[in-house]
N, C-alpha and C. Protein backbone atom coordinates (compact mmCIF):
# COMPACT_ATOMS: atom_id res chain seq x y z
N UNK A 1 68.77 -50.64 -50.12
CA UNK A 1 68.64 -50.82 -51.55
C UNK A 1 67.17 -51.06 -51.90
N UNK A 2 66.89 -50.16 -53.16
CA UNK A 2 65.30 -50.55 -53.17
C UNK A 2 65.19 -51.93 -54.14
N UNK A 3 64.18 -52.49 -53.75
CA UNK A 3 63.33 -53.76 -54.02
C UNK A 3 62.83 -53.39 -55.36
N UNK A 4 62.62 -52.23 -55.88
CA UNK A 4 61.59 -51.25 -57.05
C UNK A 4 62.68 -51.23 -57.79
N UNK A 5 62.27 -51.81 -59.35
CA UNK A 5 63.40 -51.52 -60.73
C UNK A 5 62.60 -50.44 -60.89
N UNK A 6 61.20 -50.07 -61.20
CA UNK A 6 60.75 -48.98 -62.09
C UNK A 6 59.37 -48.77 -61.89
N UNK A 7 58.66 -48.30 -62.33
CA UNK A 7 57.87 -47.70 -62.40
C UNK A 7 56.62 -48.66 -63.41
N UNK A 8 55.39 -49.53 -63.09
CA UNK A 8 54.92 -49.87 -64.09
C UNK A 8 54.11 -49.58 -64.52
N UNK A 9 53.08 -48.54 -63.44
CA UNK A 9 51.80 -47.68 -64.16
C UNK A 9 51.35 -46.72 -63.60
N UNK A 10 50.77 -45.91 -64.34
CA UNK A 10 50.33 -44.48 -63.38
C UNK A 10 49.08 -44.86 -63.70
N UNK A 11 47.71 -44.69 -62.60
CA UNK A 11 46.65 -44.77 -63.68
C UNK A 11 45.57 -43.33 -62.85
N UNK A 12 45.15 -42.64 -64.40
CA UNK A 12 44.54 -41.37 -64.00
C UNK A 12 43.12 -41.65 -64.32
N UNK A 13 42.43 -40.74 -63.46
CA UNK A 13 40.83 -40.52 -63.78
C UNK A 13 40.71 -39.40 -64.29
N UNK A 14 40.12 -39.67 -65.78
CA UNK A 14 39.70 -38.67 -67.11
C UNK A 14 38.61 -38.05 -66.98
N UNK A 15 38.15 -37.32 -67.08
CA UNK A 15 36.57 -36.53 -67.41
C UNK A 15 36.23 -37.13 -68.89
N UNK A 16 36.93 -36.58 -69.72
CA UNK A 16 37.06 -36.94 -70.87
C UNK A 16 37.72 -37.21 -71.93
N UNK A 17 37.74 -38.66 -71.92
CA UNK A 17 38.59 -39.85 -72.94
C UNK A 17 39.17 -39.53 -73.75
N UNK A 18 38.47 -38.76 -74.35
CA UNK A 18 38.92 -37.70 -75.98
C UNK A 18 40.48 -36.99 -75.92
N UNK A 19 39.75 -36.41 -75.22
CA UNK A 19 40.45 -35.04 -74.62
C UNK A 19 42.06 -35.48 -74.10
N UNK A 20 41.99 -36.61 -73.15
CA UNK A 20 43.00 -37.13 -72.40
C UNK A 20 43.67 -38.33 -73.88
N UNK A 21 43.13 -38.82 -74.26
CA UNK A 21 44.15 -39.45 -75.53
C UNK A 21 44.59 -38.35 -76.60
N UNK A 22 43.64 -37.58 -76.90
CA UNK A 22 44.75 -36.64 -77.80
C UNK A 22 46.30 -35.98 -76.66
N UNK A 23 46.18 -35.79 -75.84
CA UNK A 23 47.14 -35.02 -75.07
C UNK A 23 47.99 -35.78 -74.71
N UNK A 24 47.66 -37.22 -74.21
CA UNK A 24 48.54 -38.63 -74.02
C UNK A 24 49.55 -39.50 -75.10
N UNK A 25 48.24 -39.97 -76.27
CA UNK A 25 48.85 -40.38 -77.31
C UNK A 25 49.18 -39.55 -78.15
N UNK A 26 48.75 -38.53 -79.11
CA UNK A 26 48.91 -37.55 -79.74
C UNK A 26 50.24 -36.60 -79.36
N UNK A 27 49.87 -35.89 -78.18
CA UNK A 27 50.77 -34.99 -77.68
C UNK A 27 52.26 -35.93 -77.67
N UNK A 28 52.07 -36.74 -76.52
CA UNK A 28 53.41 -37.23 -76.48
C UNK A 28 54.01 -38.76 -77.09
N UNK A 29 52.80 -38.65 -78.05
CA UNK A 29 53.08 -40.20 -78.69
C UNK A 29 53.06 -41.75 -78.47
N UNK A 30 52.73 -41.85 -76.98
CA UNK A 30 52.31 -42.88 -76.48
C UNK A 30 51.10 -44.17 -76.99
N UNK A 31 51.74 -45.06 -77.13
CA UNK A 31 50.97 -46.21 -77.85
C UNK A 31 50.31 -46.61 -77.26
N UNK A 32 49.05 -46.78 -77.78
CA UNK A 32 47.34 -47.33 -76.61
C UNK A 32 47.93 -49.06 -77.13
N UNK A 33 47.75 -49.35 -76.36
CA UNK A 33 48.06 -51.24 -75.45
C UNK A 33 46.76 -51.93 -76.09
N UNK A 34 45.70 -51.19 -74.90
CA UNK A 34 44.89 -52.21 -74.93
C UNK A 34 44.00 -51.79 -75.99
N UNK A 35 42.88 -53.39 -76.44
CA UNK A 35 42.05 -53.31 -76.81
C UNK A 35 40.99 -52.25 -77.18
N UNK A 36 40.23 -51.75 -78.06
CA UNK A 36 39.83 -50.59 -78.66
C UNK A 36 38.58 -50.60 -77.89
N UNK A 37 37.87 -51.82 -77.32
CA UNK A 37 36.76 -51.84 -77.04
C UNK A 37 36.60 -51.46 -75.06
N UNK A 38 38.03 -52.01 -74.99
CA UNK A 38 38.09 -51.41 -73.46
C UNK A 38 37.61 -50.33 -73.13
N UNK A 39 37.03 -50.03 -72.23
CA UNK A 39 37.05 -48.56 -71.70
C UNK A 39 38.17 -47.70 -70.92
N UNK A 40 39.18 -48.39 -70.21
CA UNK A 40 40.23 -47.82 -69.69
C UNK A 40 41.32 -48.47 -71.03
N UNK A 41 42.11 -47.36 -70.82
CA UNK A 41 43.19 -46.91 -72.27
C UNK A 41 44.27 -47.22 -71.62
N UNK A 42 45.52 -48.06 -71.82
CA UNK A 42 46.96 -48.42 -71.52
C UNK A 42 47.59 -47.85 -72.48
N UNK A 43 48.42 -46.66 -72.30
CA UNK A 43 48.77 -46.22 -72.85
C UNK A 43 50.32 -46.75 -72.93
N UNK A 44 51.33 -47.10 -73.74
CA UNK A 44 52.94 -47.40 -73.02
C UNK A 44 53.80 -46.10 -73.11
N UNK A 45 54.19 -45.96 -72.11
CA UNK A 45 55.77 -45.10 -72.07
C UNK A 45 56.88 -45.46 -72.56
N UNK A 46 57.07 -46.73 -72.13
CA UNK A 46 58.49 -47.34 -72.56
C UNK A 46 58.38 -49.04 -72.35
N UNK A 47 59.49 -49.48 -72.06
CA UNK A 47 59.61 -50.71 -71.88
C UNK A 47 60.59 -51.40 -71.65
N UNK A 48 61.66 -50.84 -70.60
CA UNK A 48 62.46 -51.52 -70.14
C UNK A 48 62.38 -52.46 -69.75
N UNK A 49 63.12 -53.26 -69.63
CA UNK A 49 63.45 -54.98 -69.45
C UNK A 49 62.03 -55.99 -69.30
N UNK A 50 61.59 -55.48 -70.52
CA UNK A 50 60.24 -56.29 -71.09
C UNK A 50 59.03 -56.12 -70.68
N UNK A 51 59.28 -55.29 -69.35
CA UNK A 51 57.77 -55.12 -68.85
C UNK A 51 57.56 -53.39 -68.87
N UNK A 52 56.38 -53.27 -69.65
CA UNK A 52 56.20 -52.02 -70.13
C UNK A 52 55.61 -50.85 -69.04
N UNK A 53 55.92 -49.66 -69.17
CA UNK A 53 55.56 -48.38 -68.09
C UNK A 53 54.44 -47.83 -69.12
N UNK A 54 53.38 -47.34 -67.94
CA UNK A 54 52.08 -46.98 -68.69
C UNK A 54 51.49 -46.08 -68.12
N UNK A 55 50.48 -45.50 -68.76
CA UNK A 55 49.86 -44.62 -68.24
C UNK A 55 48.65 -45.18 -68.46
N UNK A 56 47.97 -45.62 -67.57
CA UNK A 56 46.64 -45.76 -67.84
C UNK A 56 45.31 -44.75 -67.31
N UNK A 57 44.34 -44.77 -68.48
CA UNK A 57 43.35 -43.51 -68.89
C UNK A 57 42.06 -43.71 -68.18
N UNK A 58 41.36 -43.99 -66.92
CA UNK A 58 39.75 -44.53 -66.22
C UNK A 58 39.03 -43.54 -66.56
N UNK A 59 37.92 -43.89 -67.03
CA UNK A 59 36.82 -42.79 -66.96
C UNK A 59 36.49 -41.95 -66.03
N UNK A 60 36.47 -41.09 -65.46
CA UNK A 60 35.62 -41.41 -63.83
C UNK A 60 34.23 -41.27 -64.33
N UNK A 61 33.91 -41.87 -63.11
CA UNK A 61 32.39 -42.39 -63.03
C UNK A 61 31.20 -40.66 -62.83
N UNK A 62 31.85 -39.68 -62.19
CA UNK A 62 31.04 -38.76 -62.05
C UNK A 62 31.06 -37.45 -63.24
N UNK A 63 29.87 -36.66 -63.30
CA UNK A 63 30.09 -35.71 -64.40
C UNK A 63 31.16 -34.62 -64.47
N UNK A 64 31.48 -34.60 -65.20
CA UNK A 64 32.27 -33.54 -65.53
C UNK A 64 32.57 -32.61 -64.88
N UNK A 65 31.57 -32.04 -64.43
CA UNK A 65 31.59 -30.47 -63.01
C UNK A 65 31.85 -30.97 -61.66
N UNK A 66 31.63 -32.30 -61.72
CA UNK A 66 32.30 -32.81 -60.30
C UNK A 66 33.91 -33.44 -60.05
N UNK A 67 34.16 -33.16 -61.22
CA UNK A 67 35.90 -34.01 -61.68
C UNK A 67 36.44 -32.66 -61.11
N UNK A 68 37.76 -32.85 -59.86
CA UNK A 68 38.36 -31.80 -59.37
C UNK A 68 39.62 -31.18 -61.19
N UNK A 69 39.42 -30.50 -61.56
CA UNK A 69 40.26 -30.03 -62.44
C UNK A 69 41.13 -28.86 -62.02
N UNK A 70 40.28 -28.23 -61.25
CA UNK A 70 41.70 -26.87 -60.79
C UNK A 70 42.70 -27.73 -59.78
N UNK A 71 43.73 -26.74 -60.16
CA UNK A 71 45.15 -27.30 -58.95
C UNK A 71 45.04 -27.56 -57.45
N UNK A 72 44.27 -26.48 -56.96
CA UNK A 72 43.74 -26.41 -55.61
C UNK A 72 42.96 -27.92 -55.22
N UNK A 73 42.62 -28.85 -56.38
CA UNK A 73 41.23 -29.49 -56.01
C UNK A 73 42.23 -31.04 -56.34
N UNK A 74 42.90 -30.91 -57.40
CA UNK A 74 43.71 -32.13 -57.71
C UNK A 74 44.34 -33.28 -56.60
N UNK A 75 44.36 -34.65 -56.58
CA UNK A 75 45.34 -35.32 -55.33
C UNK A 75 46.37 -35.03 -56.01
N UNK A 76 46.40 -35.71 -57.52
CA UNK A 76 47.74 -36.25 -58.10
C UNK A 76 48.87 -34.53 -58.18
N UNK A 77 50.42 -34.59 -57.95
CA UNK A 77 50.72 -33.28 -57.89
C UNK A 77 51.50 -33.26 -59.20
N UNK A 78 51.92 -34.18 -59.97
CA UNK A 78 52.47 -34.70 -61.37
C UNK A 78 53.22 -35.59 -61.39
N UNK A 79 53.10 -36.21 -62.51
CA UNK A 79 53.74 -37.44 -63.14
C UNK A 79 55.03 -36.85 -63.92
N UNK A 80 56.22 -37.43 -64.40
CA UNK A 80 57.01 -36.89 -65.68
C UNK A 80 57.63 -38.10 -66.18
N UNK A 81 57.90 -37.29 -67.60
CA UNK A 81 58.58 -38.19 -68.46
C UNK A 81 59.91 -37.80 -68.77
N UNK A 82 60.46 -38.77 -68.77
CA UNK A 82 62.16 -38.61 -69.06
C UNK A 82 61.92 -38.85 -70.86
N UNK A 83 63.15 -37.46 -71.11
CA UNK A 83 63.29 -37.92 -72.49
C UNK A 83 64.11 -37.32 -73.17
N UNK A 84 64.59 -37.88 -74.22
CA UNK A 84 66.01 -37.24 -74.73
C UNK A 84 65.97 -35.62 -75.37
N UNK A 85 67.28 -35.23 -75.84
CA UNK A 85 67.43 -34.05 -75.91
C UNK A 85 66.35 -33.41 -77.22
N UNK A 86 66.80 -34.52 -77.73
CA UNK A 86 65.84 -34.00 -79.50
C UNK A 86 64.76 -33.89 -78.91
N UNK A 87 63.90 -34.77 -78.45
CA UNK A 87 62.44 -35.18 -78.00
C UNK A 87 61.63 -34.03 -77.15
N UNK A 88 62.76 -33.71 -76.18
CA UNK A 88 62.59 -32.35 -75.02
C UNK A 88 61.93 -31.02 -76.08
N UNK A 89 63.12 -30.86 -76.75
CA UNK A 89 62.62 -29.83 -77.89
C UNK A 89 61.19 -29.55 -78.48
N UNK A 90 61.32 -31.01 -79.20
CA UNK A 90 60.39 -31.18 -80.50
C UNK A 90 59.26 -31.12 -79.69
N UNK A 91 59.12 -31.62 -78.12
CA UNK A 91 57.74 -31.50 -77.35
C UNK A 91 57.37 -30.48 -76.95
N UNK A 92 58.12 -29.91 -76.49
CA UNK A 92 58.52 -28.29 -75.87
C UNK A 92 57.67 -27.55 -77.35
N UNK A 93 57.86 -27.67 -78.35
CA UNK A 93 57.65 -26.56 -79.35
C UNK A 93 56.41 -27.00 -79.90
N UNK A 94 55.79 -29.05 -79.78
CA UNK A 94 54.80 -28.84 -80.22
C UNK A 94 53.31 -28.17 -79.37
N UNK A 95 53.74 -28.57 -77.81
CA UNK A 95 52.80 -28.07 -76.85
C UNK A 95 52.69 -26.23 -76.99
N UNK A 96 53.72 -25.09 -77.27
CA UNK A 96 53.88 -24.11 -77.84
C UNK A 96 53.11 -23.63 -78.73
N UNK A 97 52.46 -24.73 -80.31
CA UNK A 97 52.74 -24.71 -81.23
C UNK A 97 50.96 -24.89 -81.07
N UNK A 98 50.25 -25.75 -79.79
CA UNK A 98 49.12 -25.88 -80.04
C UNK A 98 48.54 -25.73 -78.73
N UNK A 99 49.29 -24.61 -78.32
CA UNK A 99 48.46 -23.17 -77.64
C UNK A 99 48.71 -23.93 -76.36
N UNK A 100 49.28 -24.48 -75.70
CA UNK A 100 49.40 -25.24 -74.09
C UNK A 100 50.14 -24.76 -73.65
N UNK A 101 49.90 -24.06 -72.72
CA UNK A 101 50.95 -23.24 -71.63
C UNK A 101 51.96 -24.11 -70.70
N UNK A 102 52.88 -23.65 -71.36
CA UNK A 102 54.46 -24.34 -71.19
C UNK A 102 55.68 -23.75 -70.14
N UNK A 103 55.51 -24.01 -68.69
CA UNK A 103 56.35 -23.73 -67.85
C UNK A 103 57.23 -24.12 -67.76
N UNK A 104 58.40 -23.41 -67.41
CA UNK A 104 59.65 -24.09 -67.34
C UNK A 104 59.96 -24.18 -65.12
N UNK A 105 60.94 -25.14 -64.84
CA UNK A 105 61.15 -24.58 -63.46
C UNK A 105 62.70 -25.52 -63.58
N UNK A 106 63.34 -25.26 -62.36
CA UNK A 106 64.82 -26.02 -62.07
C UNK A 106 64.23 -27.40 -61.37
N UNK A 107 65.22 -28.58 -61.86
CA UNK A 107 64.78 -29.93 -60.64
C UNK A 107 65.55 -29.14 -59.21
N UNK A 108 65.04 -29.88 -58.43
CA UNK A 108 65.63 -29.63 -57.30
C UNK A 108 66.80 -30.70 -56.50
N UNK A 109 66.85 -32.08 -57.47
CA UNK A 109 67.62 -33.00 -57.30
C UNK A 109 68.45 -33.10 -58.39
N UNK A 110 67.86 -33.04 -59.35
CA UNK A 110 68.75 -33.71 -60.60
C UNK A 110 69.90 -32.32 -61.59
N UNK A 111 70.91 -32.75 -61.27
CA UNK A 111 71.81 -31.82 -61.62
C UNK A 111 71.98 -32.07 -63.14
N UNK A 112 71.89 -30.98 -64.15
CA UNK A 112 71.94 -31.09 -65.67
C UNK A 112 71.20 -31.27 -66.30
N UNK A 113 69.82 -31.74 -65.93
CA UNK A 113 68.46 -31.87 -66.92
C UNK A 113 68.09 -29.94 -66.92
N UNK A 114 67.07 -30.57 -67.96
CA UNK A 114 65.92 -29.12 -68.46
C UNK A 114 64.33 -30.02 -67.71
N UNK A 115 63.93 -29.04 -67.43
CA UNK A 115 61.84 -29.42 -66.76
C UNK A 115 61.21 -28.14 -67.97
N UNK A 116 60.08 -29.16 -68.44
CA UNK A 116 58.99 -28.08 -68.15
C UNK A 116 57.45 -28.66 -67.90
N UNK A 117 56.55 -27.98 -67.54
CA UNK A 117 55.79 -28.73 -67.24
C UNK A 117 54.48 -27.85 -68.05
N UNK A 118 53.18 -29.09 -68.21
CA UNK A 118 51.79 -28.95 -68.91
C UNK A 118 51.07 -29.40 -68.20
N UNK A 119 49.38 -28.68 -68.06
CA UNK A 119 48.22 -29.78 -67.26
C UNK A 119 48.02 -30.15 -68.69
N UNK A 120 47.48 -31.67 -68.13
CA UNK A 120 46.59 -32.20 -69.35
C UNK A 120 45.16 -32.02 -69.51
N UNK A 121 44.41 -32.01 -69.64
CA UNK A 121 42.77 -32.07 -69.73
C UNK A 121 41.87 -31.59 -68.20
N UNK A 122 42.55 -33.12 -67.69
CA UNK A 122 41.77 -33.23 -66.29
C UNK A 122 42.95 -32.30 -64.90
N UNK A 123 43.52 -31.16 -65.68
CA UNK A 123 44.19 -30.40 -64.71
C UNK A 123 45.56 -31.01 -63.83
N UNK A 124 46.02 -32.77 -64.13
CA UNK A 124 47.21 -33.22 -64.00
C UNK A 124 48.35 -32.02 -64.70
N UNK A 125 49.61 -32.14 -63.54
CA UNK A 125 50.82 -31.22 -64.10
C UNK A 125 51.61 -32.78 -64.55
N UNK A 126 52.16 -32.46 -66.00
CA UNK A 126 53.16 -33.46 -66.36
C UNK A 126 54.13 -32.86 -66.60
N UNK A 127 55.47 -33.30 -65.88
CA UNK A 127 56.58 -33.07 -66.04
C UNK A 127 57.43 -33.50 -66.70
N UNK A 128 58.11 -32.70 -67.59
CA UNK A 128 59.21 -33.14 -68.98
C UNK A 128 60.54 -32.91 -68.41
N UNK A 129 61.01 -34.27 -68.54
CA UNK A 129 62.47 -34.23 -67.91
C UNK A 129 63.71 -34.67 -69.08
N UNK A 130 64.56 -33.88 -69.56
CA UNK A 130 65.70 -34.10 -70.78
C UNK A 130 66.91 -33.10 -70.34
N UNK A 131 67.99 -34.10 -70.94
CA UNK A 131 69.36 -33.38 -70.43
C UNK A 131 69.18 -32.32 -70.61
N UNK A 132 70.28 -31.22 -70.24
CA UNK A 132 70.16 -29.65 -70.27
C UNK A 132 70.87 -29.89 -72.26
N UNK A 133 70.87 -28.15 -72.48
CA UNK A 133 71.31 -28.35 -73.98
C UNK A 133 72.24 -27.93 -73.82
N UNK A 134 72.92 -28.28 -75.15
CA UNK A 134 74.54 -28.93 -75.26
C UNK A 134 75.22 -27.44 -75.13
């Protein structure tokens, strides 16, 4: 039996801040936590049993042309978000809607959901996980 209820933070290294909060908060609506003056961004996912799931946003420290962004160069292989049927949609059509190339693939465990997946900025794949449709 695992010891682990959940999940409490992912935290990514950004090239650029901008870029990665419009696609974070914007894109998928996620509420920035912390302080405005911080430099790393807590973004929340959710908040089951009081303690909140996050994504948190680090600068990295090196320029831009040295931030691995292609797939080949990435550690992280993706993160996903679970989310309901309406939500799956409405995300699905706004990433569509503002030109982000929107893959679909099968889980390989989970019987009855829909996937699709987006890089964000810094070349992370995020995975969208919602029941299949009705």
């Amino acid at each position: 039996m695992s010891k682990v209820e959940g999940l409490a933070e992912i935290v990514l290294w950004v090239a650029d801040m901008e870029a990665a909060l419009q696609f974070y908060r914007d894109m998928f609506g996620l509420e920035i936590m912390s302080p405005a003056e911080m430099p790393n961004k807590f973004l929340m996912a959710a908040k089951p049993g009081g303690i909140p799931e996050m994504i948190v946003l680090v600068p990295h420290p090196h320029p831009a042309d040295y931030f691995p962004r292609h797939k080949e160069k990435r550690v992280l292989h993706h993160l996903a978000f679970r989310v309901d049927r309406r939500h799956y949609d409405e995300l699905e059509n706004s990433f569509i809607e503002a030109g982000v190339e929107v893959r679909h693939g099968v889980h390989p465990v989970l019987k009855g959901v829909r996937t699709f997946y987006v890089d964000d900025p810094d070349g992370n794949e995020v995975e969208v996980i919602g029941p299949s449709a009705p």
